[in-house]
Protein backbone atom coordinates (compact mmCIF):
# COMPACT_ATOMS: atom_id res chain seq x y z
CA UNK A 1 -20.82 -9.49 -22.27
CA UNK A 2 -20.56 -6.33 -24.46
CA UNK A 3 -18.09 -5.07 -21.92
CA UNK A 4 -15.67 -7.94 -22.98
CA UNK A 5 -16.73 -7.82 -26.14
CA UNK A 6 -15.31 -4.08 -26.76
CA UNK A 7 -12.38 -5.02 -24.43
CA UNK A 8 -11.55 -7.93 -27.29
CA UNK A 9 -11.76 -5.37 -30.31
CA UNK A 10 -11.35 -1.49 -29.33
CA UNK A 11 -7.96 -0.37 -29.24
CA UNK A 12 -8.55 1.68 -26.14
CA UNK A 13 -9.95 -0.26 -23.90
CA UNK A 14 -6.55 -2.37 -24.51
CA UNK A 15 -4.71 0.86 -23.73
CA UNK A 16 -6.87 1.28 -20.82
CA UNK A 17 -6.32 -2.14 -19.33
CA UNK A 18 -2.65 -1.97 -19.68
CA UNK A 19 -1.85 1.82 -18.22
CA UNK A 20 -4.37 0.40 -14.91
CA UNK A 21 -3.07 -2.91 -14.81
CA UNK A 22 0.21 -1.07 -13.98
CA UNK A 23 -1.20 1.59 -11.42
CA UNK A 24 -3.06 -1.20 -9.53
CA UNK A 25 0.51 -3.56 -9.39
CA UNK A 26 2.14 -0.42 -8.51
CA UNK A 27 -0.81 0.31 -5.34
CA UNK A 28 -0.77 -3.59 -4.35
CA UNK A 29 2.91 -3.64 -4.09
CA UNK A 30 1.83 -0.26 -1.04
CA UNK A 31 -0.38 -3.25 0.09
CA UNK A 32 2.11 -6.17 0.39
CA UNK A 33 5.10 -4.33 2.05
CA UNK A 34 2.67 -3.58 4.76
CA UNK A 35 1.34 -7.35 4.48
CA UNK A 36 4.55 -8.84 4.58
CA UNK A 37 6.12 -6.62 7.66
CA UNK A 38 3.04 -7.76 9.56
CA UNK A 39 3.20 -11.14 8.36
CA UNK A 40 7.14 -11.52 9.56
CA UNK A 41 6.38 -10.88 13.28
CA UNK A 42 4.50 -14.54 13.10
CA UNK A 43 6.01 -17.56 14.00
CA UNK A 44 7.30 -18.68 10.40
CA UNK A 45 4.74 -21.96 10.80
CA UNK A 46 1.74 -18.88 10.42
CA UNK A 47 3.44 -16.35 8.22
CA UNK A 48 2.42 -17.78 4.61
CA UNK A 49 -0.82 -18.65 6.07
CA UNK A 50 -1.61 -14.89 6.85
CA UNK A 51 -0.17 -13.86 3.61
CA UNK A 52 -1.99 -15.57 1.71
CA UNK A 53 -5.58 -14.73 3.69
CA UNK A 54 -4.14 -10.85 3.65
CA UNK A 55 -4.30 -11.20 0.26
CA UNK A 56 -7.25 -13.05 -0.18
CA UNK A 57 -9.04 -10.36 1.98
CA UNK A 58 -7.63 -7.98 -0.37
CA UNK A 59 -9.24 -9.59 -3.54
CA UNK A 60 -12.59 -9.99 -1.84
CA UNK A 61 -12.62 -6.32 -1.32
CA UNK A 62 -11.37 -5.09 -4.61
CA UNK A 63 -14.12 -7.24 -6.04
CA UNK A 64 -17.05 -6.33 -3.48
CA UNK A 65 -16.07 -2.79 -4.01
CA UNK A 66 -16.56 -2.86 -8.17
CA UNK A 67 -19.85 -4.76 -7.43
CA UNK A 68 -21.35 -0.98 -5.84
CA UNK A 69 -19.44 1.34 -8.19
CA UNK A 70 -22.23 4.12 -7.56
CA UNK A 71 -21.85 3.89 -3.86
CA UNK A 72 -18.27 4.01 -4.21
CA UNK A 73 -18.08 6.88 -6.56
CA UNK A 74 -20.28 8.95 -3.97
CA UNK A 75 -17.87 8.40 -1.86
CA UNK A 76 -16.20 11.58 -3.53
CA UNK A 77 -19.65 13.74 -2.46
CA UNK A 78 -19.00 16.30 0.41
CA UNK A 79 -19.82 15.46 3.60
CA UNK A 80 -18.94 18.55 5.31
CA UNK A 81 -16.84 21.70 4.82
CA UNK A 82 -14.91 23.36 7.34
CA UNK A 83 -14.85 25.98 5.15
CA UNK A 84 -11.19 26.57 4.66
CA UNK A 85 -8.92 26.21 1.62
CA UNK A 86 -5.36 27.08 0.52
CA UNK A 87 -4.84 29.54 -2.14
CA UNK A 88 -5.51 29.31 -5.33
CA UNK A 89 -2.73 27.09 -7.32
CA UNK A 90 -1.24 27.33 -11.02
CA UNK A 91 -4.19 24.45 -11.93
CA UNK A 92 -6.96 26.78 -10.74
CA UNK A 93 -7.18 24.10 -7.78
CA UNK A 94 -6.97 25.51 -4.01
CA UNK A 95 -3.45 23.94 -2.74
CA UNK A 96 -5.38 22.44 0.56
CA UNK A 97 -9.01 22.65 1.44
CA UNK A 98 -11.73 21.14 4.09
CA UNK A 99 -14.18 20.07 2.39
CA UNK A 100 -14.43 16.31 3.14
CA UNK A 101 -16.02 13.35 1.79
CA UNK A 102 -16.02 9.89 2.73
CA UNK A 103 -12.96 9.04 0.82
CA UNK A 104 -11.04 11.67 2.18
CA UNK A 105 -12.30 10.75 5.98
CA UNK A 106 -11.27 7.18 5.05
CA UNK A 107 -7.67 8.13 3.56
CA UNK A 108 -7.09 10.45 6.61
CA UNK A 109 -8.35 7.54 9.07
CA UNK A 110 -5.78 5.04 7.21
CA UNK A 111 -2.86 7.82 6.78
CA UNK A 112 -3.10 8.06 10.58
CA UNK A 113 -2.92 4.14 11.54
CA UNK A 114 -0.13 4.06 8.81
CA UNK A 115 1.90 6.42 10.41
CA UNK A 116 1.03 5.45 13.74
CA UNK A 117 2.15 1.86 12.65
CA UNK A 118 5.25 2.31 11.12
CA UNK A 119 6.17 4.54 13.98
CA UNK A 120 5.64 1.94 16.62
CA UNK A 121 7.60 -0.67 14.70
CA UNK A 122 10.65 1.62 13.98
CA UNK A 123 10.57 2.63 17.34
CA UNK A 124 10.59 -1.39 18.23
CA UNK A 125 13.31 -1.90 15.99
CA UNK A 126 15.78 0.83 17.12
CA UNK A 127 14.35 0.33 20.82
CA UNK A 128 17.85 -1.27 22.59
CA UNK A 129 15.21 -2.78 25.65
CA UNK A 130 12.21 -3.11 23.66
CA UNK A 131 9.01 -3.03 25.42
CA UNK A 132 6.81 -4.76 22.49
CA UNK A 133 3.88 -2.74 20.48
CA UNK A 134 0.20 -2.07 21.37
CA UNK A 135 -0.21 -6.22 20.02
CA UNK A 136 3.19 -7.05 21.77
CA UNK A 137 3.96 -8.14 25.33
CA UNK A 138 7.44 -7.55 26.75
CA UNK A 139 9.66 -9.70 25.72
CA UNK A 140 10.42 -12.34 22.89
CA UNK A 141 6.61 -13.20 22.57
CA UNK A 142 5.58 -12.13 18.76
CA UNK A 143 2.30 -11.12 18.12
CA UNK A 144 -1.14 -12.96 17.74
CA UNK A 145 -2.43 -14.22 14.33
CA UNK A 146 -5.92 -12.41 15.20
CA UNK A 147 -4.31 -9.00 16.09
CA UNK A 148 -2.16 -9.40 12.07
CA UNK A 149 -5.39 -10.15 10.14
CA UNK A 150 -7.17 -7.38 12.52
CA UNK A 151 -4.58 -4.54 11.28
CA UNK A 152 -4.13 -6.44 7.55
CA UNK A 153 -7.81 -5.77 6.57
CA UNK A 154 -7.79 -2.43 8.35
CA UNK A 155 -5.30 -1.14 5.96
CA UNK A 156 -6.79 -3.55 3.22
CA UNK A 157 -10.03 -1.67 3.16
CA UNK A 158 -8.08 2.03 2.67
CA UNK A 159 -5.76 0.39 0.04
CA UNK A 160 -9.01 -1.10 -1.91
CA UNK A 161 -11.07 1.85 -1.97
CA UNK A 162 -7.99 3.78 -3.17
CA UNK A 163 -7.52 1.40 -5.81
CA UNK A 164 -11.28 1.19 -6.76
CA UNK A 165 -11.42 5.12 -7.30
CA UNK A 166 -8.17 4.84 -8.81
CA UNK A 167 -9.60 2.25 -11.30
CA UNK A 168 -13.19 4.55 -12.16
CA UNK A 169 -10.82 7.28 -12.39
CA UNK A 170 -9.72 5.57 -14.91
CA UNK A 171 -12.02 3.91 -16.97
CA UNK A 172 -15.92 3.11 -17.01
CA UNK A 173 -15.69 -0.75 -18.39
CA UNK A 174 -15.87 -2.76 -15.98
CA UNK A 175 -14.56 -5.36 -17.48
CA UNK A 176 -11.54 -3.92 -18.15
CA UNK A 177 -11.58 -2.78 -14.07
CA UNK A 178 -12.15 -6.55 -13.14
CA UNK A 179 -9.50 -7.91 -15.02
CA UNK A 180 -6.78 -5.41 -13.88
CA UNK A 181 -7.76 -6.23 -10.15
CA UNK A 182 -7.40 -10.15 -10.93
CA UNK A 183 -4.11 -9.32 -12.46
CA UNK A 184 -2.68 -7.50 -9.43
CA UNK A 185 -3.81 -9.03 -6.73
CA UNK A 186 -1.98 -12.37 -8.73
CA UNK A 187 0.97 -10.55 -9.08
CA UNK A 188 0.98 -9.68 -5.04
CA UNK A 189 0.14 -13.53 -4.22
CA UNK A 190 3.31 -14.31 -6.14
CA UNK A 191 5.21 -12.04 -5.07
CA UNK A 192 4.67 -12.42 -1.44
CA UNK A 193 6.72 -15.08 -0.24
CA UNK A 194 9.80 -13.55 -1.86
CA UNK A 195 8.93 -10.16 -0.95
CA UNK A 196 8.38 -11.03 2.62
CA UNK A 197 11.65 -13.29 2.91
CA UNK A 198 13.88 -11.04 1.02
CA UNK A 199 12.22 -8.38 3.71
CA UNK A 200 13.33 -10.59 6.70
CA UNK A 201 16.67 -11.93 5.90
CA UNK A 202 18.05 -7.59 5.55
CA UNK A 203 17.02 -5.67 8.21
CA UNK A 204 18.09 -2.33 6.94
CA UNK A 205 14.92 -3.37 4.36
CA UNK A 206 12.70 -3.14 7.20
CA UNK A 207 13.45 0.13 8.07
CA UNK A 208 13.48 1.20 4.40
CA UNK A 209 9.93 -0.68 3.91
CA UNK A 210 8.55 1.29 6.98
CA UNK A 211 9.89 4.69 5.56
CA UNK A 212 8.29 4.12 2.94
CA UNK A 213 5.00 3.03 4.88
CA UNK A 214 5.59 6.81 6.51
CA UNK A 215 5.33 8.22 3.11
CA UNK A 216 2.66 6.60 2.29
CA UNK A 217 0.41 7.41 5.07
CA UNK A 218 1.52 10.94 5.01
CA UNK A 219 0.43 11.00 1.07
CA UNK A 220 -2.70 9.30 2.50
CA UNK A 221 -3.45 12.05 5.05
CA UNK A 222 -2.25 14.84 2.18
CA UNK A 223 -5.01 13.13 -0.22
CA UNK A 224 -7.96 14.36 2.15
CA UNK A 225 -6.78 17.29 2.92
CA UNK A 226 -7.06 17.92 -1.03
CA UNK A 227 -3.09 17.98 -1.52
CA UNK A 228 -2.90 16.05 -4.42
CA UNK A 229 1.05 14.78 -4.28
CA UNK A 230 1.63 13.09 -8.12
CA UNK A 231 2.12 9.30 -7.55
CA UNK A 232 5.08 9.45 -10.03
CA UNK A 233 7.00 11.76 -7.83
CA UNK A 234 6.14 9.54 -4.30
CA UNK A 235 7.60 5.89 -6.70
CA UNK A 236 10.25 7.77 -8.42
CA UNK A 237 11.55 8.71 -4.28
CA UNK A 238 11.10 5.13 -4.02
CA UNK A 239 12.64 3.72 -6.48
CA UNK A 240 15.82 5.97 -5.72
CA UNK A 241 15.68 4.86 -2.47
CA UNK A 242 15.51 1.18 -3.35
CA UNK A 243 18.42 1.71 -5.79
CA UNK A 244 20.60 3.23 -3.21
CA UNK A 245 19.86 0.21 -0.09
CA UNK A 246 20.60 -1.85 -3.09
CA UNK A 247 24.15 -0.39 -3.77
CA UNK A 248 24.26 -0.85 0.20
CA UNK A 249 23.55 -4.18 -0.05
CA UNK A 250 26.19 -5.15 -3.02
CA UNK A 251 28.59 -2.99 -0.88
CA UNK A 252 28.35 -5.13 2.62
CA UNK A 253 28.14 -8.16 0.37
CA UNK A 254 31.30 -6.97 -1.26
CA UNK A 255 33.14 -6.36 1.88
CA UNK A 256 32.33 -9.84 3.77
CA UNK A 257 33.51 -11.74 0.81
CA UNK A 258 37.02 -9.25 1.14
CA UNK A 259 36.78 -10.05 5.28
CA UNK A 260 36.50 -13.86 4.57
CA UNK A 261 39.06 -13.98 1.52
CA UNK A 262 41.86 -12.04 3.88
CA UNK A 263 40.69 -14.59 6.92
């Protein structure tokens, strides 16, 4: 109660719920390309069905995760040290070191089934004979409903945790922490059905969505190792990138129209 109360009447925790509301849209949206590549290898009768339970899962995480903010925050403690670390950097940091916690074993773990992901399902899309993925048989059979929530809460329990610690990064009312994850994980559940069509009517998106899954898990991987890459540089690549397909897009568009005009 006094947690909403100061949320209601202190300028800063305003402030505070605003600037994370934003980071944790910005970390779902991570979350729902990933949900809605998955979710577009289902036979379209299952796809908004495992959307909407990816995202579901999502919530219930986000929310069991706030409920045991001291087990989540010694997450960060060391675990073990290798005992080797990059030289010292202009912020006094080392530039890489060993030293891992539970965090960093679980961003590392989740970097690594990112990247081994997105690599399969480039290599399925550029394949001329596919041979299907780890999930897949040969052939036009799409993958099982079980094996899509399997790898959706996989990468639903790295994205939460990095979104928790994001979030007590952050701020310490938890108010404020509860309300940002009710905001974004609404924002996702609208978003996903025209996300996820948009995604499957342009297949050049794919590919672009699954760079950008490669980025992500190598950022992941770069995280616990202790080489902090700023988010604003990783979304700014993005966003270029977005523009550009986008230009791509108009272009083709453009060009059809010209074909069918002349035809």
């Amino acid at each position: 109660m006094e947690s909403l109360q100061a949320l209601f009447t202190d300028p800063a925790a305003w402030a505070a719920l605003f600037a994370l509301v934003v980071m944790e849209v910005v970390l779902g949206i991570d979350n729902l390309i990933f949900i809605s590549i998955l979710s577009n290898k289902l036979p379209e009768s299952q796809r908004a069905k495992a959307r909407r339970l990816g995202i579901a899962l999502a919530l219930v995480m986000r929310l069991a995760l706030l409920s045991m903010i001291a087990w989540i925050v010694g997450l960060t403690a060391p675990v073990f040290d290798l005992g080797w670390a990059g030289p010292i950097g202009a912020n006094g940091q080392p530039s890489f070191e060993t030293q891992f916690s539970w965090k960093d074993l679980i961003l590392i773990a989740g970097g690594l089934f990112l990247i081994w992901k997105a690599t399969k399902e480039i290599h399925h899309a550029v394949d001329p004979a596919p041979t299907g993925s780890v999930f897949e048989k040969a052939g036009p059979v799409v993958v099982s409903f079980s094996a899509v929530i399997v790898q959706i809460i996989l990468l639903d329990m790295v994205f939460s945790i990095d979104s928790i610690l994001t979030a007590v990064g952050m701020t310490d009312n938890l108010a404020v922490m509860v309300i940002a994850v009710l905001v974004a994980v609404t924002v996702m559940l609208l978003a996903a059905e025209p996300l996820a069509n948009f995604i499957n009517k342009n297949p050049t998106v794919v590919m672009l969505a699954l760079g950008f899954l490669l980025m992500i898990g190598a950022v992941l991987i770069a995280d616990g190792f202790g080489v902090h890459v700023p988010k604003g540089y990783i979304y700014a690549a993005m966003a270029f990138s977005t523009l550009v397909e986008g230009l791509n897009m108009l272009s083709r568009r453009s060009r059809q129209r010209s074909a069918e005009r002349a035809s």
